[in-house]
N, C-alpha and C. Protein backbone atom coordinates (compact mmCIF):
# COMPACT_ATOMS: atom_id res chain seq x y z
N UNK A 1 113.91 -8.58 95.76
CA UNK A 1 115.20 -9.17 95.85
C UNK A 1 115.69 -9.06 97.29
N UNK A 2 116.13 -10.28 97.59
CA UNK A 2 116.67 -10.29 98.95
C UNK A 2 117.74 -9.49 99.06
N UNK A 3 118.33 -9.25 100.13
CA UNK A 3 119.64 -9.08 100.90
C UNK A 3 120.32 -9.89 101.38
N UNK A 4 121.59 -9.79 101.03
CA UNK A 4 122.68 -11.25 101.71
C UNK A 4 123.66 -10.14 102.45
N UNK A 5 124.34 -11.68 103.03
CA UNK A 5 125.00 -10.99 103.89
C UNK A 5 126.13 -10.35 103.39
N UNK A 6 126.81 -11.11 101.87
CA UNK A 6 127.51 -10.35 101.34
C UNK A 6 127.52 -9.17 100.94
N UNK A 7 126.17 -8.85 100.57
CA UNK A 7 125.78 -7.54 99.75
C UNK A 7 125.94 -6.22 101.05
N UNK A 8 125.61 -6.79 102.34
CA UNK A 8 126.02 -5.70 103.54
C UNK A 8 127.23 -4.57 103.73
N UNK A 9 128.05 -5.59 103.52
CA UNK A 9 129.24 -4.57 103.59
C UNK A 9 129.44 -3.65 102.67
N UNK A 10 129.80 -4.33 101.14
CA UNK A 10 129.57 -3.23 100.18
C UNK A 10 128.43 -2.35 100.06
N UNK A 11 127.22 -2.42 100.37
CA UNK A 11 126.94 -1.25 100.95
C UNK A 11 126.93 -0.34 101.50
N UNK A 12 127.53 -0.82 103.12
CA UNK A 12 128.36 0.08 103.77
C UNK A 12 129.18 0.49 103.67
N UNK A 13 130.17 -0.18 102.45
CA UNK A 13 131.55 0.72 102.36
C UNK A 13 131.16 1.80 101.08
N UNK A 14 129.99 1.76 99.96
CA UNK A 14 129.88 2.90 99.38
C UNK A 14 129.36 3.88 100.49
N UNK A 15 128.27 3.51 101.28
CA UNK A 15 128.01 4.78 102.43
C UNK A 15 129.50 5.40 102.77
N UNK A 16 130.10 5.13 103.21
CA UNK A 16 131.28 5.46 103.67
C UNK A 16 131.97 6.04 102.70
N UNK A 17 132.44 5.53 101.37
CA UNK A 17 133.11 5.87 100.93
C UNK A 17 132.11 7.81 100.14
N UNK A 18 130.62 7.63 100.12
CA UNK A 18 129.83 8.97 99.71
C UNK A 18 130.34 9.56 100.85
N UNK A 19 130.10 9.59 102.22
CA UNK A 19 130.42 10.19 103.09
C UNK A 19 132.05 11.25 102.82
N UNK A 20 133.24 10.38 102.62
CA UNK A 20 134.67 10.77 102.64
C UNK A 20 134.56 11.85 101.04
N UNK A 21 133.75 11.35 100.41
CA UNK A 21 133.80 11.99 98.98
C UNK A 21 132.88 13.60 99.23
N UNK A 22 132.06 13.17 100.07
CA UNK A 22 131.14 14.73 100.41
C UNK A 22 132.02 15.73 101.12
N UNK A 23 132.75 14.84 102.28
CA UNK A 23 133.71 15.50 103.29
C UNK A 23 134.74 16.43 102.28
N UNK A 24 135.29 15.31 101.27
CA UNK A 24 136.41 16.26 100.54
C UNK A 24 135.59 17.33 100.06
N UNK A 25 134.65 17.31 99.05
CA UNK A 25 133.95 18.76 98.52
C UNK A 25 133.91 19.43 99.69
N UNK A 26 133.61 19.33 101.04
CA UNK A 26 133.34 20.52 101.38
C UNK A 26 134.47 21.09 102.33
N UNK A 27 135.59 20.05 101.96
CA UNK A 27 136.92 20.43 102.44
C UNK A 27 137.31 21.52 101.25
N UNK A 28 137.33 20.93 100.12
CA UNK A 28 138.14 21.70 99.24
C UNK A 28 137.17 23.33 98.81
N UNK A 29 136.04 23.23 99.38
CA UNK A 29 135.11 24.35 99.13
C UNK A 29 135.47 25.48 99.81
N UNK A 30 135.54 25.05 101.26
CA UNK A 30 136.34 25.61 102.54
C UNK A 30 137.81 26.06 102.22
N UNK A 31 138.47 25.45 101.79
CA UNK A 31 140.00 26.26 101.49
C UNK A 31 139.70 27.23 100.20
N UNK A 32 138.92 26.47 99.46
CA UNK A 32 138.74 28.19 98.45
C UNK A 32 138.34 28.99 98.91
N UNK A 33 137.49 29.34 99.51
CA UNK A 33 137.00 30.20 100.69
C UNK A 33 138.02 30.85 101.31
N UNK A 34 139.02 30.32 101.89
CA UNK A 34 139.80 30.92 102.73
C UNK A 34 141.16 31.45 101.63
N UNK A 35 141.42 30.36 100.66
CA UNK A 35 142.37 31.17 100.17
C UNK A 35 142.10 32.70 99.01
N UNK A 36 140.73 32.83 99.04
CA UNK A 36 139.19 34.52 98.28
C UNK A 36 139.94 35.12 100.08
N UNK A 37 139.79 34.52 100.73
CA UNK A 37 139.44 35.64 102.27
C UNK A 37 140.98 35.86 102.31
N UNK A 38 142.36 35.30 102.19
CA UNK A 38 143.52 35.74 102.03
C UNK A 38 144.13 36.72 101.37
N UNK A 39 143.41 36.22 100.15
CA UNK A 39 143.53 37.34 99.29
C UNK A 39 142.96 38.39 99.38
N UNK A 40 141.53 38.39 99.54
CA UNK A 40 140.65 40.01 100.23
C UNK A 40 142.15 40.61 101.39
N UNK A 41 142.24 39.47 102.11
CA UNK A 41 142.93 40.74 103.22
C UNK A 41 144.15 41.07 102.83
N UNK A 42 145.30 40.44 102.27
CA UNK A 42 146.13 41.19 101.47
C UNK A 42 145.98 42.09 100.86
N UNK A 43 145.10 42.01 99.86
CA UNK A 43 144.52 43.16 99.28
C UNK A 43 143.98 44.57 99.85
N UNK A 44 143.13 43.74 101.28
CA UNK A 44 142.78 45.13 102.27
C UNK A 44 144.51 45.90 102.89
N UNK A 45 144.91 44.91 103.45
CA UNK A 45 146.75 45.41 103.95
C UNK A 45 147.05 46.29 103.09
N UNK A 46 147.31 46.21 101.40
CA UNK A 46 148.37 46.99 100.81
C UNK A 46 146.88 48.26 100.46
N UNK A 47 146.48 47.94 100.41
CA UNK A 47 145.57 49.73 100.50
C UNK A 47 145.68 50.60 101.57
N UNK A 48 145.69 49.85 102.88
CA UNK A 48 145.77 50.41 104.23
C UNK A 48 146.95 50.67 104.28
N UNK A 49 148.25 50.09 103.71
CA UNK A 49 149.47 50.71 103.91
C UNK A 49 150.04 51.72 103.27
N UNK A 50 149.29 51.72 102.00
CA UNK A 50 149.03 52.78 100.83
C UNK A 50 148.51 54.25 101.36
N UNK A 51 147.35 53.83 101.92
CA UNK A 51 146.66 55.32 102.78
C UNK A 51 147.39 55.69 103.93
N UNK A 52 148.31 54.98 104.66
CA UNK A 52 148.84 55.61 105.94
C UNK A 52 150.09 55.88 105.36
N UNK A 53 150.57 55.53 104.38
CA UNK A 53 152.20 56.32 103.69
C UNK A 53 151.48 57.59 103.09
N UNK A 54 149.92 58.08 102.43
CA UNK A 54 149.88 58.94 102.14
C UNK A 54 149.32 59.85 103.02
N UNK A 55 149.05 59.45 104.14
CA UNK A 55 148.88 60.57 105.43
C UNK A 55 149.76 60.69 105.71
N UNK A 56 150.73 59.92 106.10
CA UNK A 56 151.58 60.87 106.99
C UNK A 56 152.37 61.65 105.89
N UNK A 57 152.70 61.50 104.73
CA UNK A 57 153.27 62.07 103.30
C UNK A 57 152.73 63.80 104.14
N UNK A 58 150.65 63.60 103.93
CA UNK A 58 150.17 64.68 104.00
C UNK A 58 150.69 65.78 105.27
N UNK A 59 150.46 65.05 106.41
CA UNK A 59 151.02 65.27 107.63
C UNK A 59 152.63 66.03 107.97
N UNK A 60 153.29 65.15 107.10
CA UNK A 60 155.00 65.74 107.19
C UNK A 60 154.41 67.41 106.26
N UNK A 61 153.84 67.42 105.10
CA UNK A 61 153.21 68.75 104.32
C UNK A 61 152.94 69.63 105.42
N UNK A 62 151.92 69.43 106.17
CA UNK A 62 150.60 70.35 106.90
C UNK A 62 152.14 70.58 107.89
N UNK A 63 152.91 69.71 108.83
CA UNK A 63 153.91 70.71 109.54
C UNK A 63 154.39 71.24 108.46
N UNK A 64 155.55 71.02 107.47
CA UNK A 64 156.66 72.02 106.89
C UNK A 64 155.46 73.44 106.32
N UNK A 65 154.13 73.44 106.04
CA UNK A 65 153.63 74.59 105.75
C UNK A 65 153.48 75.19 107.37
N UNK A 66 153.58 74.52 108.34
CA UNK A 66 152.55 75.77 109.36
C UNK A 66 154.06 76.34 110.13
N UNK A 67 155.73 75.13 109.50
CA UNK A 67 156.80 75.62 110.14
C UNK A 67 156.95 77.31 109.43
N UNK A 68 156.82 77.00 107.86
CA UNK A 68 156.82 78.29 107.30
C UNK A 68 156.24 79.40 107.48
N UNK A 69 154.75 79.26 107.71
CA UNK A 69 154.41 80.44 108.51
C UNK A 69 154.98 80.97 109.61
N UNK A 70 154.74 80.07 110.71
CA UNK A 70 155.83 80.41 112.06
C UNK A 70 157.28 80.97 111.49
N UNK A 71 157.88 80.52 110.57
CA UNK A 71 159.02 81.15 110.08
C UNK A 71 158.54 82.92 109.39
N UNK A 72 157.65 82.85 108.96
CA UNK A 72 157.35 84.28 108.14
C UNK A 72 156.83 85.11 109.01
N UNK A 73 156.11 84.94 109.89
CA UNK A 73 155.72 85.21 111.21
C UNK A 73 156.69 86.24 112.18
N UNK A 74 157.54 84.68 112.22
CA UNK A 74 159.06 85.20 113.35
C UNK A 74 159.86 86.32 112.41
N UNK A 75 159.61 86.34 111.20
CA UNK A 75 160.43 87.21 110.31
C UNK A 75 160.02 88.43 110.56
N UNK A 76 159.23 88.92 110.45
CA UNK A 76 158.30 90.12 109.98
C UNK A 76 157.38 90.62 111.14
N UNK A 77 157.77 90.45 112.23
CA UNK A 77 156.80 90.59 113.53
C UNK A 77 155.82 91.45 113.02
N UNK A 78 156.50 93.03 112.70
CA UNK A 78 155.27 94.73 112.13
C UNK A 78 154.66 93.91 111.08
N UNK A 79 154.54 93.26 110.06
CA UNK A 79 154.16 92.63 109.26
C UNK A 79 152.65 92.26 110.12
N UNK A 80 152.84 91.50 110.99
CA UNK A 80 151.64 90.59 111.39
C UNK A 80 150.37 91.71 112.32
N UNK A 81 151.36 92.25 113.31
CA UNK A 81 150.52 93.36 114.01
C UNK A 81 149.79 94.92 113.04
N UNK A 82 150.96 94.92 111.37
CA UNK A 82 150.61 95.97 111.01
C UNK A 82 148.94 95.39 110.50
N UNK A 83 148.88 94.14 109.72
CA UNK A 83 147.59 93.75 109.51
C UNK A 83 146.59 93.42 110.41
N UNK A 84 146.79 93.69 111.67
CA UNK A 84 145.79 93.27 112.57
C UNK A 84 145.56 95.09 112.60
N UNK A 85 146.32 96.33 112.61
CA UNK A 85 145.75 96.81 112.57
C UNK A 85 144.90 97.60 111.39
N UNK A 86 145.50 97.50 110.58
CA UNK A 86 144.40 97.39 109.06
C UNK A 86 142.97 97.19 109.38
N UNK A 87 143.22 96.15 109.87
CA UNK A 87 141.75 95.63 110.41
C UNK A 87 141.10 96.41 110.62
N UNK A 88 141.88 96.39 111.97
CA UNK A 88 140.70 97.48 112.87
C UNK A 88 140.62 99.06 112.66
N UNK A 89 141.57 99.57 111.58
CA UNK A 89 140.78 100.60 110.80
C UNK A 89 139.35 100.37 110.06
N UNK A 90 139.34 99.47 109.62
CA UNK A 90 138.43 99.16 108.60
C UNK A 90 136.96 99.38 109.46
N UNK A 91 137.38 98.52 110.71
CA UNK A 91 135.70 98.84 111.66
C UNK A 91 135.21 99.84 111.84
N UNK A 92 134.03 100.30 111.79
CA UNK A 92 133.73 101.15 112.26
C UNK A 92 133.97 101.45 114.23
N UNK A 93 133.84 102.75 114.54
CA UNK A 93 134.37 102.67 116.18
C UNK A 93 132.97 103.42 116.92
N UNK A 94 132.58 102.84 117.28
CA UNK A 94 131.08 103.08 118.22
C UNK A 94 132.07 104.05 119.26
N UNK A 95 131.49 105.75 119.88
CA UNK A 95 131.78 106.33 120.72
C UNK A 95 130.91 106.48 121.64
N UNK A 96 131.02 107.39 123.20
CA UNK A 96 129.99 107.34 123.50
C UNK A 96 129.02 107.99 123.51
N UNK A 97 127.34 108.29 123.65
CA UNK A 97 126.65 109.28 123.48
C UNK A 97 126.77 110.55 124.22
N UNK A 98 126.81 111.47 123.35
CA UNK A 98 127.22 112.87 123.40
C UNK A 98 128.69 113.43 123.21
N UNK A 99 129.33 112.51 122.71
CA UNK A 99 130.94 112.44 122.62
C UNK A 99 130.92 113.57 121.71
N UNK A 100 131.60 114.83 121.12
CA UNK A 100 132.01 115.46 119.90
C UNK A 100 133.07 115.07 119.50
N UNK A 101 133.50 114.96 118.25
CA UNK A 101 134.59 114.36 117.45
C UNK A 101 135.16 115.18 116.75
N UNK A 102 136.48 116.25 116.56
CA UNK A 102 137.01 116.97 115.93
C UNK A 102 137.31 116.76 115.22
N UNK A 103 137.34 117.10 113.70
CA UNK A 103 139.01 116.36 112.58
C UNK A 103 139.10 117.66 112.26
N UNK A 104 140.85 117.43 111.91
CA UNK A 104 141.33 118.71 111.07
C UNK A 104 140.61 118.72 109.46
N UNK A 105 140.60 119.51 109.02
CA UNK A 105 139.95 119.96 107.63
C UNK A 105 141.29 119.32 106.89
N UNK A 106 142.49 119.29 107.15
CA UNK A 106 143.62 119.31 106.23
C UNK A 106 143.72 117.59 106.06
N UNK A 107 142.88 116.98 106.87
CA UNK A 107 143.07 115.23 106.93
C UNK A 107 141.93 114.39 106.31
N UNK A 108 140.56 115.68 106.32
CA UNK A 108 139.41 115.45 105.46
C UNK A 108 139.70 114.71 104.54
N UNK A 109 140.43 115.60 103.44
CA UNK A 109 141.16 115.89 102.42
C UNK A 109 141.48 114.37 102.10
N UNK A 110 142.42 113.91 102.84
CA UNK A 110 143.38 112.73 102.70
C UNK A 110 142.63 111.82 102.93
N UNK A 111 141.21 111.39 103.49
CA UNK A 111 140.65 110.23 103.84
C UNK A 111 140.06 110.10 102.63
N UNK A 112 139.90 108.53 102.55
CA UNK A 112 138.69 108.28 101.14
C UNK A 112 137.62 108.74 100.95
C-alpha cells in the first residue's frame, strides 16, 4: 500500500502526539518522585527536631545534676577532703628501707 500525501501528516501528528503523551508519563512519574522525596524529608525534619529537643532536654539534666554537685560540694567542703582522705588510709604507705616503725600497744588494740 502506497503512501499519500494525505496520510503524511496524520502520521506525524500521532508521532507527536506519542511523543507529548510519553513526556506527560514521565512528567507525572517525576512529581511522584518528588512529592515520596518531600515527604521523606519532612519526615527526616520532624525526627531531627524531635532528637535535638531531646538533647538539649538531656543537656539542661547533665548541667542542673553537675550544678548540684558543685552545690553539695560548696556545702560540705570536710565532707569532700574527709573522703579523699579515707582513701588514702586505705593505701598501703611504702617507707624507706631500714625505717623502724613504732605503734603504741594501746592503738594495736583499736585497729582492725
Amino acid at each position: 500500500m502506497a503512501t499519500t500525501a494525505s496520510d503524511q501528516p496524520s502520521v506525524s501528528a500521532e508521532k507527536v502526539l506519542k511523543r507529548q503523551k510519553k513526556q506527560a508519563r514521565r512528567e507525572a512519574k517525576l512529581m511522584l518522585e518528588i512529592k515520596a522525596a518531600k515527604k521523606d524529608l519532612n519526615k527526616a525534619q520532624k525526627k531531627q527536631s524531635k532528637a535535638q529537643a531531646r538533647l538539649e532536654e538531656r543537656s539542661t539534666t547533665l548541667h542542673t545534676l553537675e550544678a548540684r554537685l558543685e552545690e553539695l560540694r560548696a556545702q560540705s567542703p570536710q565532707a569532700a577532703t574527709g573522703a579523699e582522705s579515707t582513701s588514702l588510709l586505705n593505701e598501703e604507705t611504702r617507707l624507706p628501707e631500714g625505717t623502724v616503725v613504732m605503734i603504741d600497744a594501746a592503738k594495736m588494740d583499736a585497729l582492725p
